[in-house]
PDB file of N, CA and C in Angstrom:
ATOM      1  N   UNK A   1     124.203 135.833  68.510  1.00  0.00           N
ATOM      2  CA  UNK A   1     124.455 134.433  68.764  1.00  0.00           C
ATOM      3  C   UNK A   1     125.568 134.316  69.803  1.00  0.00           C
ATOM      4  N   UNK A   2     125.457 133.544  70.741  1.00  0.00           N
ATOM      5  CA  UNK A   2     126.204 133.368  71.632  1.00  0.00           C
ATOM      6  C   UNK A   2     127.084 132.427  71.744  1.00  0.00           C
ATOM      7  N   UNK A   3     128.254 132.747  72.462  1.00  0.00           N
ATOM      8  CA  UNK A   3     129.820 132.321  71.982  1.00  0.00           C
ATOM      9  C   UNK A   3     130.704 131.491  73.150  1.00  0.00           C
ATOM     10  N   UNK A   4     130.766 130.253  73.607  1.00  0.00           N
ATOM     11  CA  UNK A   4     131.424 129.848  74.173  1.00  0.00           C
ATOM     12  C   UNK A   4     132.616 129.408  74.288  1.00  0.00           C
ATOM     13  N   UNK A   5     133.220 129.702  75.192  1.00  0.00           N
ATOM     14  CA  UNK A   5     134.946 129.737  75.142  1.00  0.00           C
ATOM     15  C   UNK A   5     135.250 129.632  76.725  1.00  0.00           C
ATOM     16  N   UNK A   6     135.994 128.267  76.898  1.00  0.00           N
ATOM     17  CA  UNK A   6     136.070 127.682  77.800  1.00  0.00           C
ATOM     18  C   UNK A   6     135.669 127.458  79.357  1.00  0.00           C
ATOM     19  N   UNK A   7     133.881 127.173  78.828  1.00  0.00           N
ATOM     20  CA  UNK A   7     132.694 126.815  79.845  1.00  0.00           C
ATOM     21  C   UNK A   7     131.934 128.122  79.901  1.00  0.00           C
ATOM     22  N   UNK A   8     132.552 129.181  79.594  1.00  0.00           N
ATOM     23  CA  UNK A   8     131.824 130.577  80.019  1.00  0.00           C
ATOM     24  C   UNK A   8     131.113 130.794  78.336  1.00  0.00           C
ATOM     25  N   UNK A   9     129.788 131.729  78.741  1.00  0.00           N
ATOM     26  CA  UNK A   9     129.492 132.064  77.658  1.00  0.00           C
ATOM     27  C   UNK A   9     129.420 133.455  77.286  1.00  0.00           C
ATOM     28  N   UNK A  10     129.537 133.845  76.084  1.00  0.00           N
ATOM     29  CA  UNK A  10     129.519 135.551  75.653  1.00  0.00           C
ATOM     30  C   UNK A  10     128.789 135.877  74.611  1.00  0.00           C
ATOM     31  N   UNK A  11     128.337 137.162  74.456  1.00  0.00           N
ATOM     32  CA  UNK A  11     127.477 137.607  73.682  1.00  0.00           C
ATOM     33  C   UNK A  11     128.206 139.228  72.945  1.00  0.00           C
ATOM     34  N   UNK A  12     127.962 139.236  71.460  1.00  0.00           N
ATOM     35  CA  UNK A  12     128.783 140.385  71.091  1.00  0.00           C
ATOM     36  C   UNK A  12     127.752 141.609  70.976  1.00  0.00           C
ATOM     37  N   UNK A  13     128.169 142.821  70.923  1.00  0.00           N
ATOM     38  CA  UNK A  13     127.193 143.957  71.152  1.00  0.00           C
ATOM     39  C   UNK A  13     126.241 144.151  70.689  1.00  0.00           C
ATOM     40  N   UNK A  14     126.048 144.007  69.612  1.00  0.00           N
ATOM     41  CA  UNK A  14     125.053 143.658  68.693  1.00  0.00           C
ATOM     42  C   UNK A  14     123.700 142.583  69.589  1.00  0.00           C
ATOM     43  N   UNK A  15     124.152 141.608  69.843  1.00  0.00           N
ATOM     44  CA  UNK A  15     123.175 140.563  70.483  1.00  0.00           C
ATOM     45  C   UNK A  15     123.086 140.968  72.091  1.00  0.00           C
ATOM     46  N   UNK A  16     123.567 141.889  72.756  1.00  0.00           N
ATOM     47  CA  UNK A  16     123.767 142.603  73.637  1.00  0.00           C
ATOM     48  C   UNK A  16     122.724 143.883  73.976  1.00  0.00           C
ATOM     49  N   UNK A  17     122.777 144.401  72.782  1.00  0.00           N
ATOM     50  CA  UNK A  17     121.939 145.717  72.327  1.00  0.00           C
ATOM     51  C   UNK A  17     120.162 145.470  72.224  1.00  0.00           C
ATOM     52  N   UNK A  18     120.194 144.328  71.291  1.00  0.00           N
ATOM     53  CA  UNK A  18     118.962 143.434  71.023  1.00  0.00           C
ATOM     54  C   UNK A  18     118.073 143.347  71.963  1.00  0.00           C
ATOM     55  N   UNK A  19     119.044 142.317  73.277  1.00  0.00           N
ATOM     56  CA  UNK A  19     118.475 142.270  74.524  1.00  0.00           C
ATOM     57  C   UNK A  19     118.155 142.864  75.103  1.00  0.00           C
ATOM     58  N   UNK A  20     118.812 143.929  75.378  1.00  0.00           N
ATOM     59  CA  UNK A  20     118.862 144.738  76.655  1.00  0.00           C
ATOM     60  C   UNK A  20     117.802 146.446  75.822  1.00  0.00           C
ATOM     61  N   UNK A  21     117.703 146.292  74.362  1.00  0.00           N
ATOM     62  CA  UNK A  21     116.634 147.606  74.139  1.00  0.00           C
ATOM     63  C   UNK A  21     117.308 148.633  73.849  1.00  0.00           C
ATOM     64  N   UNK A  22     118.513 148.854  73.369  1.00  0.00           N
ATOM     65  CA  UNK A  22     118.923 149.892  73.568  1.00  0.00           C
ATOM     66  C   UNK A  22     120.015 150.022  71.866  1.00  0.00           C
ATOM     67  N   UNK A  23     120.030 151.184  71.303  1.00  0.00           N
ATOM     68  CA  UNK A  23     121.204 150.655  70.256  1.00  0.00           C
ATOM     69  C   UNK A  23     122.797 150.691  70.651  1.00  0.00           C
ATOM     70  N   UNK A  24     123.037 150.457  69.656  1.00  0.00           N
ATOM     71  CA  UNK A  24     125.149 150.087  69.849  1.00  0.00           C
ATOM     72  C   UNK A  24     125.659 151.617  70.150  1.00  0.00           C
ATOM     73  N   UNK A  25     124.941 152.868  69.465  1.00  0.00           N
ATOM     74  CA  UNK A  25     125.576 154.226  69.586  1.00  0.00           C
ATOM     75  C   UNK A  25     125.366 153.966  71.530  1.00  0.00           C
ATOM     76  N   UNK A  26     124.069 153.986  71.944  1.00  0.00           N
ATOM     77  CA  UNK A  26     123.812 154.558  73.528  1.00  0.00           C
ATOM     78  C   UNK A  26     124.774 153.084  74.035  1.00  0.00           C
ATOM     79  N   UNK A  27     125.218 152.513  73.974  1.00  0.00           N
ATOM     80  CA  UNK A  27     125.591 151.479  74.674  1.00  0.00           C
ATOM     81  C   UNK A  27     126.970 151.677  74.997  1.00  0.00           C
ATOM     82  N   UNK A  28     127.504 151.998  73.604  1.00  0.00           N
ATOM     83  CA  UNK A  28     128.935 152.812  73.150  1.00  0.00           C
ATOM     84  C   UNK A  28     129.335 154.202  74.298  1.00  0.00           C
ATOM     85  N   UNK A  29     128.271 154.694  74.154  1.00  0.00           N
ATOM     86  CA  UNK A  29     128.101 156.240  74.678  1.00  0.00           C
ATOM     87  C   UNK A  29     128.533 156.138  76.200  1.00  0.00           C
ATOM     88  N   UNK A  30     127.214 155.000  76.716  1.00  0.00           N
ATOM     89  CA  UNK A  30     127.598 154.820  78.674  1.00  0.00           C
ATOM     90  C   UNK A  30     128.872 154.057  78.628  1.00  0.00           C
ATOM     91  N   UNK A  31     129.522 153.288  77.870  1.00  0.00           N
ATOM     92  CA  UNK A  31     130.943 152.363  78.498  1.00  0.00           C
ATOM     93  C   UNK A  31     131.809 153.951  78.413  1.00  0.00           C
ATOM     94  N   UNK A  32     132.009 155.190  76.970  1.00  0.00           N
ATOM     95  CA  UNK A  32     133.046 155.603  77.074  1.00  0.00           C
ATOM     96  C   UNK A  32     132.597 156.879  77.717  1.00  0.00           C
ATOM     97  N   UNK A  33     131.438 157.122  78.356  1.00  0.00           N
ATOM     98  CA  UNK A  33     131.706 158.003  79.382  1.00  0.00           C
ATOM     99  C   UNK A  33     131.646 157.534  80.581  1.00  0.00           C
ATOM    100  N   UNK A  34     132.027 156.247  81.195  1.00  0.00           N
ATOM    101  CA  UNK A  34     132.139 155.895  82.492  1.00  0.00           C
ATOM    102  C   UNK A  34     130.730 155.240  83.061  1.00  0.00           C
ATOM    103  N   UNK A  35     129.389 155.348  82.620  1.00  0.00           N
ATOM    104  CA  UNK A  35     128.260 155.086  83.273  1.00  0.00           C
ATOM    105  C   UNK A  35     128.422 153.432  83.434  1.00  0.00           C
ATOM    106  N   UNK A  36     128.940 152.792  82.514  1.00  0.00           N
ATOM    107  CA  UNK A  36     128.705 150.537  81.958  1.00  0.00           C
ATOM    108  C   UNK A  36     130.408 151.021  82.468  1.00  0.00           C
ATOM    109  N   UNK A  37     130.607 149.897  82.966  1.00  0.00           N
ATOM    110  CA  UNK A  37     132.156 149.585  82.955  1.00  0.00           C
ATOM    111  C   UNK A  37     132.417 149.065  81.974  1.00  0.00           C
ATOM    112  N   UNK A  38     133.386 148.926  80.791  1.00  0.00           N
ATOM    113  CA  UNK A  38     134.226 148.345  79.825  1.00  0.00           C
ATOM    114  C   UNK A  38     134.478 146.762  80.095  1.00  0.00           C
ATOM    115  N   UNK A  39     133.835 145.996  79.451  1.00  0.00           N
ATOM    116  CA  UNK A  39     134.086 144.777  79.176  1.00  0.00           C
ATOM    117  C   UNK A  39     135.770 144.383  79.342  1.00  0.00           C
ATOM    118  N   UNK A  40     136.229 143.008  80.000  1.00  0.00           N
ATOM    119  CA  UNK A  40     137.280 142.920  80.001  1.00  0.00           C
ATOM    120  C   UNK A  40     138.080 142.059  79.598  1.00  0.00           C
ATOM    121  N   UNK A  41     136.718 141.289  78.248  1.00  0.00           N
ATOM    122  CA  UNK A  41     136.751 140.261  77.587  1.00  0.00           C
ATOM    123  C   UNK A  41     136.544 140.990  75.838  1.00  0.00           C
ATOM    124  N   UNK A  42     137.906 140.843  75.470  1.00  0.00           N
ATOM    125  CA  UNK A  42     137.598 140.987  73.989  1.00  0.00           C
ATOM    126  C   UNK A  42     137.956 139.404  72.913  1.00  0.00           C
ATOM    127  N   UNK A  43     137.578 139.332  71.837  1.00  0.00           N
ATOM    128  CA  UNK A  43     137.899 138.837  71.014  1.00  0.00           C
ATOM    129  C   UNK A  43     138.832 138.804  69.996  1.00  0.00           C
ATOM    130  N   UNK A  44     139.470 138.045  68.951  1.00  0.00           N
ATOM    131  CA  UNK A  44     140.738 138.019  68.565  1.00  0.00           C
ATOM    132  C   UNK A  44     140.856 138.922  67.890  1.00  0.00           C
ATOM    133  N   UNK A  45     139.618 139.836  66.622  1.00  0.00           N
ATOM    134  CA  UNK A  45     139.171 140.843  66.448  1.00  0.00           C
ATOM    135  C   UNK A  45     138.990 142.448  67.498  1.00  0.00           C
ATOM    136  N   UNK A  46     139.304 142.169  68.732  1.00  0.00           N
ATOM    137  CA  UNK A  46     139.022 143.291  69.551  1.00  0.00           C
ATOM    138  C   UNK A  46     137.612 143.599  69.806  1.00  0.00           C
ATOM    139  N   UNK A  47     136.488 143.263  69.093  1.00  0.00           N
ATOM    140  CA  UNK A  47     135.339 143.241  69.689  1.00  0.00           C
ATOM    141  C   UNK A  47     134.712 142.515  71.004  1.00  0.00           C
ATOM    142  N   UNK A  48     134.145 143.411  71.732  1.00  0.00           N
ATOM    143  CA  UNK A  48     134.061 143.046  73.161  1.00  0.00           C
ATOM    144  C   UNK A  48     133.066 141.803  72.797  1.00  0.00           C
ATOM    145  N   UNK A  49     132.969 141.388  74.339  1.00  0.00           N
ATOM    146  CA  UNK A  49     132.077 140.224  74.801  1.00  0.00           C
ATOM    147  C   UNK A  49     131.571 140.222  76.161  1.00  0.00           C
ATOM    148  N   UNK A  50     130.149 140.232  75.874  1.00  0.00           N
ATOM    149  CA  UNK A  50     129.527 140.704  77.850  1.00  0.00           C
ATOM    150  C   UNK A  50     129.126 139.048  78.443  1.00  0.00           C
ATOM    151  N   UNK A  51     129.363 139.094  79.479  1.00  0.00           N
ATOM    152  CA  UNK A  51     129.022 138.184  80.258  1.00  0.00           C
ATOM    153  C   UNK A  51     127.282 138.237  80.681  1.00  0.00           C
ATOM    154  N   UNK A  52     126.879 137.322  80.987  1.00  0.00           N
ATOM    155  CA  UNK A  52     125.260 137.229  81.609  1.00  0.00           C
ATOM    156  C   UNK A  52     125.421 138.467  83.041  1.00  0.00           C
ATOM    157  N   UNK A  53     126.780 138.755  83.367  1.00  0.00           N
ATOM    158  CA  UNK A  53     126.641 140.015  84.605  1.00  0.00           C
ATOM    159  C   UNK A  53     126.929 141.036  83.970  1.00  0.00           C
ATOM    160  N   UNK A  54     127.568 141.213  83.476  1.00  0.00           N
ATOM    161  CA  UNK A  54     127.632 142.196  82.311  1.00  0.00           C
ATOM    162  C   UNK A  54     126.353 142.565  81.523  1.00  0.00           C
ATOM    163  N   UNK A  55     125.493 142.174  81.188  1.00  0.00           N
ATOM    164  CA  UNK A  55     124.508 142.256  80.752  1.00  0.00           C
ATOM    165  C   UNK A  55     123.441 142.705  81.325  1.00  0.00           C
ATOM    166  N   UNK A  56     123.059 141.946  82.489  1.00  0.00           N
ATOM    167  CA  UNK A  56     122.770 142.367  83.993  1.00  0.00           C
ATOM    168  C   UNK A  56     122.549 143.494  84.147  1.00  0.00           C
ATOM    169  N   UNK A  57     124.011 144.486  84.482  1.00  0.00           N
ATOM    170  CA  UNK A  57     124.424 145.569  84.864  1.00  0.00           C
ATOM    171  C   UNK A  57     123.739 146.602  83.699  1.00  0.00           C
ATOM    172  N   UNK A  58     124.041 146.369  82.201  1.00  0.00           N
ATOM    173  CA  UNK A  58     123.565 146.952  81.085  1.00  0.00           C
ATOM    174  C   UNK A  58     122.027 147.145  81.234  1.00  0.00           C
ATOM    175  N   UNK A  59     121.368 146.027  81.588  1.00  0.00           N
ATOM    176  CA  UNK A  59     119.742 146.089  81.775  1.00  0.00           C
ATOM    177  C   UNK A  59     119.382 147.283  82.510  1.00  0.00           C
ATOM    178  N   UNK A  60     119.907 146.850  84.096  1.00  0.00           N
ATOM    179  CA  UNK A  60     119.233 147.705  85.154  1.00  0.00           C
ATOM    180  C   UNK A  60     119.364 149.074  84.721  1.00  0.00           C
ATOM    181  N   UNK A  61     120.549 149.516  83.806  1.00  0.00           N
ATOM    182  CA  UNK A  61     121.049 151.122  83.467  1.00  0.00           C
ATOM    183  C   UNK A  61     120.215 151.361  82.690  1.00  0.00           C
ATOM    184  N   UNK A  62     119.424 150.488  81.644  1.00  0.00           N
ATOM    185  CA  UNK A  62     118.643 150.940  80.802  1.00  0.00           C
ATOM    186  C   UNK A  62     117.459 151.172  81.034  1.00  0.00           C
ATOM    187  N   UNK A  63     117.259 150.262  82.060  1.00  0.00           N
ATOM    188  CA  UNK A  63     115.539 149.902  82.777  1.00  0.00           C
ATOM    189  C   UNK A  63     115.432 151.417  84.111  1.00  0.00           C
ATOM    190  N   UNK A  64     116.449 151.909  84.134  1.00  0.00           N
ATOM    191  CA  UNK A  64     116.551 152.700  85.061  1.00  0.00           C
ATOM    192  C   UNK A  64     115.673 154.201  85.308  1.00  0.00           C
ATOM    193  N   UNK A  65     114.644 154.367  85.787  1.00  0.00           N
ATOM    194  CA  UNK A  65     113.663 155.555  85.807  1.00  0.00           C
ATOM    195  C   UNK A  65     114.307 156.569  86.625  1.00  0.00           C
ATOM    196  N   UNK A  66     113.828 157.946  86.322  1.00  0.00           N
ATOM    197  CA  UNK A  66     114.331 158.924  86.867  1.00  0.00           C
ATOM    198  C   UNK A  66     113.436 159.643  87.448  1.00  0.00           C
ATOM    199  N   UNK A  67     113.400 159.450  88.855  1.00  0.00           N
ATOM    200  CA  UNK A  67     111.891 160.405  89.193  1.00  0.00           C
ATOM    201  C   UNK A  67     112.359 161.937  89.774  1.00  0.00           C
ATOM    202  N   UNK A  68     111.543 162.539  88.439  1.00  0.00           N
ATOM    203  CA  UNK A  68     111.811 164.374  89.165  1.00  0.00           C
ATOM    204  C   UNK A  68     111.017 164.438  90.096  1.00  0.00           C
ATOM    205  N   UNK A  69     110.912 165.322  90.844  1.00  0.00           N
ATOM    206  CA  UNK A  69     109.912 165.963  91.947  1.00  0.00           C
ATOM    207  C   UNK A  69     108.644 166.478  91.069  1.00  0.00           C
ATOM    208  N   UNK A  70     107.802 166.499  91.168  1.00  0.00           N
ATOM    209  CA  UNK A  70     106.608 167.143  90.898  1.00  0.00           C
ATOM    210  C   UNK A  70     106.215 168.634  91.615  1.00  0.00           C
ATOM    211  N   UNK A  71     106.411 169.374  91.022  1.00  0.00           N
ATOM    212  CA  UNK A  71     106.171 170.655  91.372  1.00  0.00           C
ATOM    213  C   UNK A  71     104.797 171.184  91.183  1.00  0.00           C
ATOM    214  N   UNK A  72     104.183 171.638  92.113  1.00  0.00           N
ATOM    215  CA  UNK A  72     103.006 172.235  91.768  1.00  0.00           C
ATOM    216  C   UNK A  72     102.744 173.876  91.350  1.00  0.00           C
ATOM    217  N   UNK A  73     101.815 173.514  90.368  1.00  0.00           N
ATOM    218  CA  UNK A  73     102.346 174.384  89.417  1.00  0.00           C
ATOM    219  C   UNK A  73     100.403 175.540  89.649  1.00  0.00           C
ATOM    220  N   UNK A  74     100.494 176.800  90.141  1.00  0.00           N
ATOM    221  CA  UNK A  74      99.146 176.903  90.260  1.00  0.00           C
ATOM    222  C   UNK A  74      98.309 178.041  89.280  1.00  0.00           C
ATOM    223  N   UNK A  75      97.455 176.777  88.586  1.00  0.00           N
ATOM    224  CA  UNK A  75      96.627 177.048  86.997  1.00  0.00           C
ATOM    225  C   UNK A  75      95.987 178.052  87.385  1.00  0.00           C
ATOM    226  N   UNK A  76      95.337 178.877  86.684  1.00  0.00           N
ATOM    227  CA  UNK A  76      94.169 180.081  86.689  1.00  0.00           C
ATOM    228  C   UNK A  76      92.953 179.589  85.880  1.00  0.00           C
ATOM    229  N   UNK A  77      91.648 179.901  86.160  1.00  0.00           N
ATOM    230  CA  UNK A  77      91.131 179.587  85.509  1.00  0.00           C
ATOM    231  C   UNK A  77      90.145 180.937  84.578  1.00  0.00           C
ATOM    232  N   UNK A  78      90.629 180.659  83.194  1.00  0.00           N
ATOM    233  CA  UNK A  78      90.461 181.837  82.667  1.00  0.00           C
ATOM    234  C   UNK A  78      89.142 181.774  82.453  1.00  0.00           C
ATOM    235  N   UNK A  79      88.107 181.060  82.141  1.00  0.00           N
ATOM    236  CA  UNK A  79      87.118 181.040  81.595  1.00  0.00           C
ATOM    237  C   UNK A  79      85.714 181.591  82.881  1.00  0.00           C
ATOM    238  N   UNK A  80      86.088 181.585  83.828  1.00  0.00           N
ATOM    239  CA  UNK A  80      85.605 183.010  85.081  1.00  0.00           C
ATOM    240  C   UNK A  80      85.867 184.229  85.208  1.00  0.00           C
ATOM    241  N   UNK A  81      86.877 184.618  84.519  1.00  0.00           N
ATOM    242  CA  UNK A  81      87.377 186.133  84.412  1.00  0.00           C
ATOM    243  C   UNK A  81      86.021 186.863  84.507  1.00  0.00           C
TER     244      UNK A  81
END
């Protein structure tokens, strides 16, 4: 559920996670090894709060494909032996 505080709106990790597909451990994982930048909005509790760019940023990292090279790989065909 989303949280407004003065005109801006925020969303806590949980409703963050939801969106974007991903759980709270991997979300946790990319802010504290550097991949998501660290939110710079916490709450009176210390739990963060992402912005709609913040969120953004979270998507594209998740939505993000990795294309290996395709190597060709050359089969035999045993059943001519």
């Amino acid at each position: 559920m989303p949280i407004v505080m003065k005109g801006q709106t925020y969303y806590r990790t949980r409703d963050v996670c939801e969106m974007v597909g991903v759980s709270r451990s991997t979300l946790l994982r990319w802010i504290s090894s550097g991949l998501i930048r660290d939110t710079a909005t916490r709450d009176r509790r210390g739990w963060r709060l992402f912005t709609e760019a913040d969120i953004k940023r979270i998507e594209d990292e998740a939505h993000k494909v990795n294309q290996k090279k395709l190597v060709k790989v050359r089969t035999f065909d045993f059943l001519n032996r």
